[in-house]
Protein backbone atom coordinates (compact mmCIF):
# COMPACT_ATOMS: atom_id res chain seq x y z
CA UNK A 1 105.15 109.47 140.21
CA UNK A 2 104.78 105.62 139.54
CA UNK A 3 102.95 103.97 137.81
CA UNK A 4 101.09 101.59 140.00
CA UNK A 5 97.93 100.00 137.87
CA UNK A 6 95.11 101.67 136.11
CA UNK A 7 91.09 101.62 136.96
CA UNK A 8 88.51 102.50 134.13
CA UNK A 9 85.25 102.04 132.78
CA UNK A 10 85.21 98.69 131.79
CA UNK A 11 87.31 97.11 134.80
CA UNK A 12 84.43 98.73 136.83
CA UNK A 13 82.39 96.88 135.23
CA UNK A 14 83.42 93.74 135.08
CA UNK A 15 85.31 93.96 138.92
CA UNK A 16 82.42 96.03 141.15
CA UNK A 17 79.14 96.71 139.53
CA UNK A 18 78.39 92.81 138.12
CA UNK A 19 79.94 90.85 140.72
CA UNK A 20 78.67 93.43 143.26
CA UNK A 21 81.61 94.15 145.02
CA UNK A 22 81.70 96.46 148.18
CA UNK A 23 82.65 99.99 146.71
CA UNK A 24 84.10 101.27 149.69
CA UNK A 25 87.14 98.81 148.50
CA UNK A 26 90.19 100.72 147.92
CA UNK A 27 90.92 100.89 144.01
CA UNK A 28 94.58 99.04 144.35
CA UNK A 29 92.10 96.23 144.80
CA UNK A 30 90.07 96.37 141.50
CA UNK A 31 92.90 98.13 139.37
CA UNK A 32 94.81 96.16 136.67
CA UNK A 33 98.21 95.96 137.78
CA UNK A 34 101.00 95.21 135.47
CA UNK A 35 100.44 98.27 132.95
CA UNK A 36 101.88 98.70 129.37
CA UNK A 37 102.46 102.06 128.95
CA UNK A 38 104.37 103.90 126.45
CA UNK A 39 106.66 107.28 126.17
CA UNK A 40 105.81 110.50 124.64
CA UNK A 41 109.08 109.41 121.77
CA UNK A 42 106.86 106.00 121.03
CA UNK A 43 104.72 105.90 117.71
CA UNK A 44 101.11 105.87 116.97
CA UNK A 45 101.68 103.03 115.46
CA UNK A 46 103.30 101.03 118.31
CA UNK A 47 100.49 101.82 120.42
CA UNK A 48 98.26 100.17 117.92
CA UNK A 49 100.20 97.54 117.83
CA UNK A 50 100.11 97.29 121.63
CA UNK A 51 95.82 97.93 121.23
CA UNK A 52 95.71 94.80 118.47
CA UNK A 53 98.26 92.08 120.75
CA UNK A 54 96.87 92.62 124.15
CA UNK A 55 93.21 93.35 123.49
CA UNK A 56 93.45 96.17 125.87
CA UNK A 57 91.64 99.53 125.03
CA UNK A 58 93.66 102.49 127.27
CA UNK A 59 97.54 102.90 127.45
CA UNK A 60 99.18 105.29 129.92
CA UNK A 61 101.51 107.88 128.46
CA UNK A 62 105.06 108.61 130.28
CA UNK A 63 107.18 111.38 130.12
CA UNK A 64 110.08 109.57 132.09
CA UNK A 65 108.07 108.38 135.70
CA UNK A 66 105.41 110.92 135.44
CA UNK A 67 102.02 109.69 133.77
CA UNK A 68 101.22 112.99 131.07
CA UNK A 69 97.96 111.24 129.38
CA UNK A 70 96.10 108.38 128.89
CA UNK A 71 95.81 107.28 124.82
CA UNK A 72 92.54 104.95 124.52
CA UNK A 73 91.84 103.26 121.06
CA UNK A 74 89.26 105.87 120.52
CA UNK A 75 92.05 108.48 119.95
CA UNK A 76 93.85 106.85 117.77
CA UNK A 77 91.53 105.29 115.30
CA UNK A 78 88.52 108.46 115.46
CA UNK A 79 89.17 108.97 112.26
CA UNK A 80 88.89 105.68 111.07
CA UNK A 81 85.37 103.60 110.15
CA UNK A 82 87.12 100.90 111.32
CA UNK A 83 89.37 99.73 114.43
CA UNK A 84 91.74 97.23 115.38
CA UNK A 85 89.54 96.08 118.52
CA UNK A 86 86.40 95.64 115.77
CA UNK A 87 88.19 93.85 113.43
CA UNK A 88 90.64 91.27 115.86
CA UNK A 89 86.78 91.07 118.32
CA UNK A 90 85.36 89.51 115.03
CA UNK A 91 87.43 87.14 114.31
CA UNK A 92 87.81 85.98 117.26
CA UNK A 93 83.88 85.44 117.79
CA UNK A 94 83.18 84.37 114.25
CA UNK A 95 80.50 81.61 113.71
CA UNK A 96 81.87 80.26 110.53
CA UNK A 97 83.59 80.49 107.32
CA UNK A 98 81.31 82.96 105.64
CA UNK A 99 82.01 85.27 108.49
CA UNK A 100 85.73 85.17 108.79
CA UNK A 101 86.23 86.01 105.40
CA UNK A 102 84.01 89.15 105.93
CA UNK A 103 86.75 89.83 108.80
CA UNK A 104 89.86 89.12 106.63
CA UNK A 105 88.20 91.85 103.50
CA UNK A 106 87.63 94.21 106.59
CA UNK A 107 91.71 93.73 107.36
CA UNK A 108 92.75 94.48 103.44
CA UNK A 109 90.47 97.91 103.53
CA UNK A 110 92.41 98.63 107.39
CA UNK A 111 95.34 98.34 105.75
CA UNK A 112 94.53 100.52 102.48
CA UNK A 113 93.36 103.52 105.28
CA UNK A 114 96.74 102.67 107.06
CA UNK A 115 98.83 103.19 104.24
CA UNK A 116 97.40 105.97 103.25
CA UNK A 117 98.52 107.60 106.44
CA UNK A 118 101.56 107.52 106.35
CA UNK A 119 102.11 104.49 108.15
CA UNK A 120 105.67 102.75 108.34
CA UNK A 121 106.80 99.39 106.56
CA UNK A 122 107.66 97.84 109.89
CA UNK A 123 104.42 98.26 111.72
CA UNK A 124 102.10 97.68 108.78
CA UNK A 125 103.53 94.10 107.61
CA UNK A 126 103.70 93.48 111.25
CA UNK A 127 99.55 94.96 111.96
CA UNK A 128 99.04 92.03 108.90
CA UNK A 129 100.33 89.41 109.50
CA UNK A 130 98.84 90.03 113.27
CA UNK A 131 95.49 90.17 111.94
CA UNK A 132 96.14 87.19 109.46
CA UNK A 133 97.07 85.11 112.37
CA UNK A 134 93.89 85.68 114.24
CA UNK A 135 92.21 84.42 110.62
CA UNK A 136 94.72 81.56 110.32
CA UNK A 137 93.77 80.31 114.21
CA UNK A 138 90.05 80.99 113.90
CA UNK A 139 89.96 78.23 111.31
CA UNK A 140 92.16 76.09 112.93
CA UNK A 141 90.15 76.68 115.89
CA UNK A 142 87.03 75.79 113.82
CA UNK A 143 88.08 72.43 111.81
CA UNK A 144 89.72 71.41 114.46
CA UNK A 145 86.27 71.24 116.30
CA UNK A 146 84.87 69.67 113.35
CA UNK A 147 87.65 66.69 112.81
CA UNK A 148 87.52 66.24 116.17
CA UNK A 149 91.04 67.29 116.81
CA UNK A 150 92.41 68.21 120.05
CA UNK A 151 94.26 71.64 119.85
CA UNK A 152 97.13 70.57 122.01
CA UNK A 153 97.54 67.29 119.97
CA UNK A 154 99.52 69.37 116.88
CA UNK A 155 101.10 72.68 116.00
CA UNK A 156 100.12 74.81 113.09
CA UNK A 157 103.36 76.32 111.88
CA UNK A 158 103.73 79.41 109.33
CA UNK A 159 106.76 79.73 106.88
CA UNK A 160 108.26 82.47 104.70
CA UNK A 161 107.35 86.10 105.27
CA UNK A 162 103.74 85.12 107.51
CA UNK A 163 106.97 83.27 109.62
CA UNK A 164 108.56 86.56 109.45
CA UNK A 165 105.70 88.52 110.64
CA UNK A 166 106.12 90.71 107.17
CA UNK A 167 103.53 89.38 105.24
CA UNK A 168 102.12 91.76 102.44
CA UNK A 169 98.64 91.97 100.79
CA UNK A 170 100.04 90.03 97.40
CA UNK A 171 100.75 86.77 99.88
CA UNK A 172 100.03 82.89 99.09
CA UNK A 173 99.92 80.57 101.92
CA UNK A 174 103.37 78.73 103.27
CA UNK A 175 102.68 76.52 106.38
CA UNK A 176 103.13 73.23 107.99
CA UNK A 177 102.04 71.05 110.36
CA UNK A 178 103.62 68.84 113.13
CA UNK A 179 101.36 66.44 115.39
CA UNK A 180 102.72 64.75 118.58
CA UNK A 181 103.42 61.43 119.23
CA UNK A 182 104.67 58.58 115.86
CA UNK A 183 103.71 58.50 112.88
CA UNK A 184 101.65 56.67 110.80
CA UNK A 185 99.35 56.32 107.77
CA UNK A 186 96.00 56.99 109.79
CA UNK A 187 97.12 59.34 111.92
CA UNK A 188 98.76 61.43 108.93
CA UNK A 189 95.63 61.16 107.32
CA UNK A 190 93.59 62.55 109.75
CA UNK A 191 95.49 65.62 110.13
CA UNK A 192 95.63 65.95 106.13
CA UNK A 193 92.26 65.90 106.01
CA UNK A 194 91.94 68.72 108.58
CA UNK A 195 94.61 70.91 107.19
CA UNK A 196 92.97 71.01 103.64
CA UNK A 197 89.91 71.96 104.90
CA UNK A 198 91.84 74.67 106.78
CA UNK A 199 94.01 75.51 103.80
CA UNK A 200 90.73 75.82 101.39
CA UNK A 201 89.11 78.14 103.79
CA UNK A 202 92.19 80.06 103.82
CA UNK A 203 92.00 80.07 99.79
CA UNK A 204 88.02 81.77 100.27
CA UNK A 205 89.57 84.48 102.69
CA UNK A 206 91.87 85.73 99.78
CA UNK A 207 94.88 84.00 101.06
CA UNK A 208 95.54 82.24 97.53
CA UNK A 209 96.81 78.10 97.82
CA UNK A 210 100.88 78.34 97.57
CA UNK A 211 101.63 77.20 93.62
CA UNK A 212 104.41 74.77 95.13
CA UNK A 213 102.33 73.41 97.39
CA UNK A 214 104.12 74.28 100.82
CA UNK A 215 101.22 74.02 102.91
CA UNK A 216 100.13 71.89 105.65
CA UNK A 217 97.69 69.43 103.92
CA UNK A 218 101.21 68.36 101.86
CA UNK A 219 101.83 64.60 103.72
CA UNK A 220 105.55 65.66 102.94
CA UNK A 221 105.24 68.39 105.28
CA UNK A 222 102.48 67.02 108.03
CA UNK A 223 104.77 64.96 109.94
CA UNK A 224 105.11 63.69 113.32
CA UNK A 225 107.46 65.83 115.90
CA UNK A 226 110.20 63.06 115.02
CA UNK A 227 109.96 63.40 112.09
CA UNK A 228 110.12 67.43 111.51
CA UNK A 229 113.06 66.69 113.73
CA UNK A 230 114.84 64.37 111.49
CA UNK A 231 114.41 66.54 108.78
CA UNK A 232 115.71 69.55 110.43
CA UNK A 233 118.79 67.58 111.21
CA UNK A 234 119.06 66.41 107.51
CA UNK A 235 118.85 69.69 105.90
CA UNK A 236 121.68 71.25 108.37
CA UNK A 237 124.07 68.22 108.33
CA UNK A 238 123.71 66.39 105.35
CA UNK A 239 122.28 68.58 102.63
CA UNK A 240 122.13 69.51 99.35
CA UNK A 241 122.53 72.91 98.08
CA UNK A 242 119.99 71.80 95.72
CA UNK A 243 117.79 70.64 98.30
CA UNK A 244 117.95 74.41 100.70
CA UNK A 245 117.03 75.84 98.11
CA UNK A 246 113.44 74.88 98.82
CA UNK A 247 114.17 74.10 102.53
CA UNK A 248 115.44 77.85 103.02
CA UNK A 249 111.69 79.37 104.34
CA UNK A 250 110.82 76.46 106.83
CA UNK A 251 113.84 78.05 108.92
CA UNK A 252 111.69 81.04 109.38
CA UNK A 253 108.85 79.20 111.08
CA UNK A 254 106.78 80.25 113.66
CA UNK A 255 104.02 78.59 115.58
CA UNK A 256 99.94 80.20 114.83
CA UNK A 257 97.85 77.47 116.57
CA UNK A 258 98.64 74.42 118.60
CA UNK A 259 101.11 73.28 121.25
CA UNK A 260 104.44 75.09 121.08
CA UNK A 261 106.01 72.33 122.89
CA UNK A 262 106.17 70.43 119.82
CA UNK A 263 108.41 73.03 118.40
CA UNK A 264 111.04 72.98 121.24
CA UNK A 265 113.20 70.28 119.44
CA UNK A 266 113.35 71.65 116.34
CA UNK A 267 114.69 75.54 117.26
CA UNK A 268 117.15 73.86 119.55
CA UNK A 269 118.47 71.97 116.61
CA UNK A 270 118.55 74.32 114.24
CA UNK A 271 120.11 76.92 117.15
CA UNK A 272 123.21 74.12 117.87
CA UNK A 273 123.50 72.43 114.27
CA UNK A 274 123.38 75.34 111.94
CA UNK A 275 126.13 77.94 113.58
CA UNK A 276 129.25 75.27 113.40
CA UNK A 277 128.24 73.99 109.92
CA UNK A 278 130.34 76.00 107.39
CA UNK A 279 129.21 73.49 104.69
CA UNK A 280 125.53 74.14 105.01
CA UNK A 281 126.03 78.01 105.47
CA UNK A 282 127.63 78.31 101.90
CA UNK A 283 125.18 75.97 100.75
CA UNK A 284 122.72 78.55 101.66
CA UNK A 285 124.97 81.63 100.71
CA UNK A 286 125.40 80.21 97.32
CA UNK A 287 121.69 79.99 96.57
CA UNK A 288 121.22 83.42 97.74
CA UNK A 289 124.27 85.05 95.45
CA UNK A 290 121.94 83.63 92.29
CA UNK A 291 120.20 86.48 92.82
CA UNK A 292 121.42 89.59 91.54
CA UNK A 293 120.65 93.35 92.52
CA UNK A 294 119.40 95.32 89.63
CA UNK A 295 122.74 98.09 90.04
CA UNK A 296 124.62 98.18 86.82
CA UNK A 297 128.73 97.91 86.92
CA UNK A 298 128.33 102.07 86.71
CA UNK A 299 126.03 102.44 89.13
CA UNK A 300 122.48 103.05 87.46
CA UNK A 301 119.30 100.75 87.74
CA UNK A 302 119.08 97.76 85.99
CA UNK A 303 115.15 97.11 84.49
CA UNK A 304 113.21 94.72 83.33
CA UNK A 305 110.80 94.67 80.62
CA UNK A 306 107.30 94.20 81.61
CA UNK A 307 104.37 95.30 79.39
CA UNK A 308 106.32 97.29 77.28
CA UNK A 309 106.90 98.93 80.68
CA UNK A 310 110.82 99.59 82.06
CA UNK A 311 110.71 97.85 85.72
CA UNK A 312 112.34 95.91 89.22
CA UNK A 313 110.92 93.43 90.83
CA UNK A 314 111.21 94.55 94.72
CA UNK A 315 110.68 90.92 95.46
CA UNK A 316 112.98 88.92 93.94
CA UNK A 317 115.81 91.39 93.35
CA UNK A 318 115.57 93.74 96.73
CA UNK A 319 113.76 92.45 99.46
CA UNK A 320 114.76 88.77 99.04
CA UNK A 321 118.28 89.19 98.81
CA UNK A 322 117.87 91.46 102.63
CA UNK A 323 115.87 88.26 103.77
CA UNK A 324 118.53 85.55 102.85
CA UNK A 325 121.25 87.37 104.20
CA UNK A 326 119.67 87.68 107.10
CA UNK A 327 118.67 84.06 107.68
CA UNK A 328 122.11 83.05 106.88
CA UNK A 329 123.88 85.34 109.32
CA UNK A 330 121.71 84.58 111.77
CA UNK A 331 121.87 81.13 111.70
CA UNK A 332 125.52 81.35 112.05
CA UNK A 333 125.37 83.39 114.91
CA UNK A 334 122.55 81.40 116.65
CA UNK A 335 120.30 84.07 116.47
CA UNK A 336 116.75 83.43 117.49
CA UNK A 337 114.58 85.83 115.71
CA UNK A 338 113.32 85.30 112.45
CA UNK A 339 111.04 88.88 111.79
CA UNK A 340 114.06 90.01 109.38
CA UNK A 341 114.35 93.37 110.61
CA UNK A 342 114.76 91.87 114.16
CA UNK A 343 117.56 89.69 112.04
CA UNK A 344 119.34 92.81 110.78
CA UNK A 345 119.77 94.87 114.00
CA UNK A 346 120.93 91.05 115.50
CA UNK A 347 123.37 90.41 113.03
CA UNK A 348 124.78 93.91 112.82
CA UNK A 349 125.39 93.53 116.90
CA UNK A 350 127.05 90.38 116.62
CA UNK A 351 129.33 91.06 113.50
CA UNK A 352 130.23 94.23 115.70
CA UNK A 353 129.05 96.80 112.20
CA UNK A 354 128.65 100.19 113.11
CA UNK A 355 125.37 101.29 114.09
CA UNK A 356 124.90 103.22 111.36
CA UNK A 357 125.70 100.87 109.30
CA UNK A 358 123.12 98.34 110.22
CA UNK A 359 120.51 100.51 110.36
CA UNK A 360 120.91 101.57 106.85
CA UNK A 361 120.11 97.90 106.50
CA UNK A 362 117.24 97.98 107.89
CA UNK A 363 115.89 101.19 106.17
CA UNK A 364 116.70 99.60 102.71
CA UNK A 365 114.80 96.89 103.78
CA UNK A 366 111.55 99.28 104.91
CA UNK A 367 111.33 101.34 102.12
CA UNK A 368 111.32 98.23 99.61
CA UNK A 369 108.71 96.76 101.81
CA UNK A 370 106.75 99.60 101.63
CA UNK A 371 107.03 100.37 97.75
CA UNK A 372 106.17 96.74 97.38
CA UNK A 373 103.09 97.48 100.12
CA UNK A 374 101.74 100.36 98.04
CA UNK A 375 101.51 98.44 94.91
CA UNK A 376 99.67 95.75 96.38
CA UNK A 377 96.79 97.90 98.01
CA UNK A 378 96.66 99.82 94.54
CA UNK A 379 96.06 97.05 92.76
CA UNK A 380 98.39 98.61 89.79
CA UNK A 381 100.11 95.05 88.75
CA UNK A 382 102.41 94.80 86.01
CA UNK A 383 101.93 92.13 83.76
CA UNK A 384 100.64 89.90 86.85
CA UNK A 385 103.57 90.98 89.23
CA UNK A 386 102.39 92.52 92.33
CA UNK A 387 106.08 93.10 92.77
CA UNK A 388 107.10 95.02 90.36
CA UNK A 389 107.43 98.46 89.75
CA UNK A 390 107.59 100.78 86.93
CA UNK A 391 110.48 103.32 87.17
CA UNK A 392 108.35 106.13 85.51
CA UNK A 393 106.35 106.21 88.31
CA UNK A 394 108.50 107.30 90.61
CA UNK A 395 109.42 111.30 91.40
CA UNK A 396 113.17 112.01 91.58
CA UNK A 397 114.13 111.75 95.27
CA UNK A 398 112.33 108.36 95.41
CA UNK A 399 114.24 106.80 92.43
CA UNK A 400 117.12 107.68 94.73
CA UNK A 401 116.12 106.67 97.70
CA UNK A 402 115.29 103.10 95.39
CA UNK A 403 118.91 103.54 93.83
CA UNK A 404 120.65 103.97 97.77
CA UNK A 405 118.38 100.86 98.64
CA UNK A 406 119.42 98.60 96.42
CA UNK A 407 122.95 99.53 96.35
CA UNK A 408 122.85 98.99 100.02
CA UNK A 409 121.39 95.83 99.70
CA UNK A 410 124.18 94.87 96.70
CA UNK A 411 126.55 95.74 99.60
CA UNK A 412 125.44 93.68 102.27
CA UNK A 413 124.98 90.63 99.50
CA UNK A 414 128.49 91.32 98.95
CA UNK A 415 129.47 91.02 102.43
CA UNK A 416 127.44 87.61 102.61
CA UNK A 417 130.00 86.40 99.86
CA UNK A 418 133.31 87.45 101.83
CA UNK A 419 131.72 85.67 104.57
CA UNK A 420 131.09 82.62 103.10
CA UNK A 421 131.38 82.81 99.17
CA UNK A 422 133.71 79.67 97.33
């Protein structure tokens, strides 16, 4: 049986009863063609992925070419007060600041009920960083109406891990801006002026200003398409290593709001610069190695003192060592993606790993995600670090799953340095 289209409520609706439209025509005429469906092996939480990027509220289910049920929002989220659909339809129609902020509390709480089902790393960062995109463009969308900004006249560009599509709850703000045609002082000045205000309602949404001031109202880093292209080049071919090691997250970026044309330029030169350059990848590689994996020469977990309170910081020494690899393989291998688990599978194809091997990766990666993730939406900081986690807290098997984690992670670091270590 194939699957041709699919008719319901609300395309009646919209297709024959308000426009009036003879009903005697036959449905292949009012259907919606071009179905996403999914397979009985996919995952709730793909499908609510699928619900919260294409706005749609019914998903055929397949069992090979035969259609065995239909999944509609309803289904999935019955159980929850609140719903993708409600929460992405708000943001999109909200009136002002005071409203969008309501929206982005309403996405912390989601989150909270999503974790506490069970849900994976993978899909939640990626369900966040969704829904903080829709918050990022519906202020962009607003100031831009207020500064009198054409939309298609710039590009609002995210960095680090909202670049990655794996933003957490604990996250500050890293983003950029790049405006068409040359440069100068007014014309800077005007989108400054536009990105703070964008920036400062960001702050009043709970997405805290970046300490180091990576964010778009910067002048250093609202520049002209020319210019962001210049730069790129720099970085890649003439470089520091002291300089990458601030210049390391802007090669995750990834457009929110604006033209993407303006961004063209800038992947094709990092995509043909970056994979012959053997100077710039140990440049990067050498930054990375500073950071050590808390495994002990005899194999046990290396802690920190925090409170009085034996801990790792899942940041610093897990998850951003998987991250860096990750970029720097894939920027050697001219791999497009920048989500890092999209990285990992990449790199392990092209290096020719074992599946397995890969994979293991990428579940190191997930699980310190999610520790990281549960921290965060229980608010149980250590000593200010949403990061950090005490060992005591942990039952048996999931001190060894952290143990297998990080020594996986040591071992891919350590592959980084054969690769391209002094």
């Amino acid at each position: 049986m194939l699957l041709v289209g699919i008719l319901t409520r609300y395309d009646i609706l919209g297709r024959v009863t308000i426009p009036q439209i003879d009903v005697n025509l036959p449905i292949k005429e009012v259907m919606t063609k071009g179905v996403k469906s999914l397979t009985i092996r996919d995952s709730a939480q793909d499908a609510a992925l699928i619900f919260l990027q294409l706005g749609i509220r019914h998903i055929p289910v397949m069992d090979g070419s035969e259609v065995v049920n239909i999944l509609s929002e309803r289904d999935l989220f019955a159980m929850q007060r609140l719903s993708l659909k409600h929460i992405s339809m708000s943001i999109r129609s909200a009136p002002d600041l005071a409203s969008v902020a309501l929206c982005a509390k309403d996405i912390r709480r989601f989150a909270k009920n999503l974790i506490g089902q069970g849900v994976q790393a993978k899909q939640l960062t990626r369900l966040i960083s969704d829904l903080n995109d829709l918050v990022c463009d519906r202020l962009i969308e607003l100031y831009a109406h207020q500064h009198n900004i054409d939309m298609k006249s710039f590009a609002w560009i995210a960095l680090g891990s909202e670049g990655r599509s794996e933003q957490t709850i604990a996250t500050d703000q890293d983003n950029a801006l790049v405006f068409a045609g040359e440069a100068s002082d007014v014309v800077r000045e005007k989108y400054v002026a536009f990105a703070l205000d964008v920036n400062k309602a960001l702050d009043v949404c709970g997405y805290p200003l970046c300490k180091g001031n990576v964010m778009a109202s910067n002048p250093k880093i609202c520049l002209s398409e020319a210019e962001w292209n210049r730069k790129f080049a720099h970085w890649i071919d003439e470089g520091s290593g002291e300089n990458l090691l601030n210049a390391s997250i802007y090669f995750d970026f990834r457009r929110i709001a604006g033209n993407p044309d303006l961004l063209l330029k800038m992947k094709e030169i990092i995509l043909t610069h970056a994979p012959p350059n053997l100077r710039f990848m140990k440049q990067l590689a050498e930054n990375s190695l500073r950071m050590k994996v808390p495994i002990t020469w005899h194999g046990g977990l290396d802690t920190i003192k925090l409170d009085g309170k034996q801990c790792i910081d899942l940041k610093k020494h897990g998850t951003a060592i998987l991250v860096d690899a990750a970029r720097i393989y894939a920027l050697a291998n001219a791999i497009p993606e920048t989500n890092t688990r999209e990285r990992l599978i990449a790199v392990g194809q092209a290096l020719k790993v074992p599946e397995a091997e890969y994979m293991s990766w990428v579940t190191a990666f997930e699980y310190l995600q999610m520790l990281r993730l549960s921290i965060q939406i229980d608010g149980h900081e250590i000593d200010g670090n949403p990061n950090a986690i005490e060992l005591n807290s942990l039952n048996n098997i999931d001190r060894r799953i952290l143990k297998e984690s990080l020594s996986v992670t040591r071992n891919f670091q350590q592959r980084l340095e054969r690769s391209f270590g002094q």
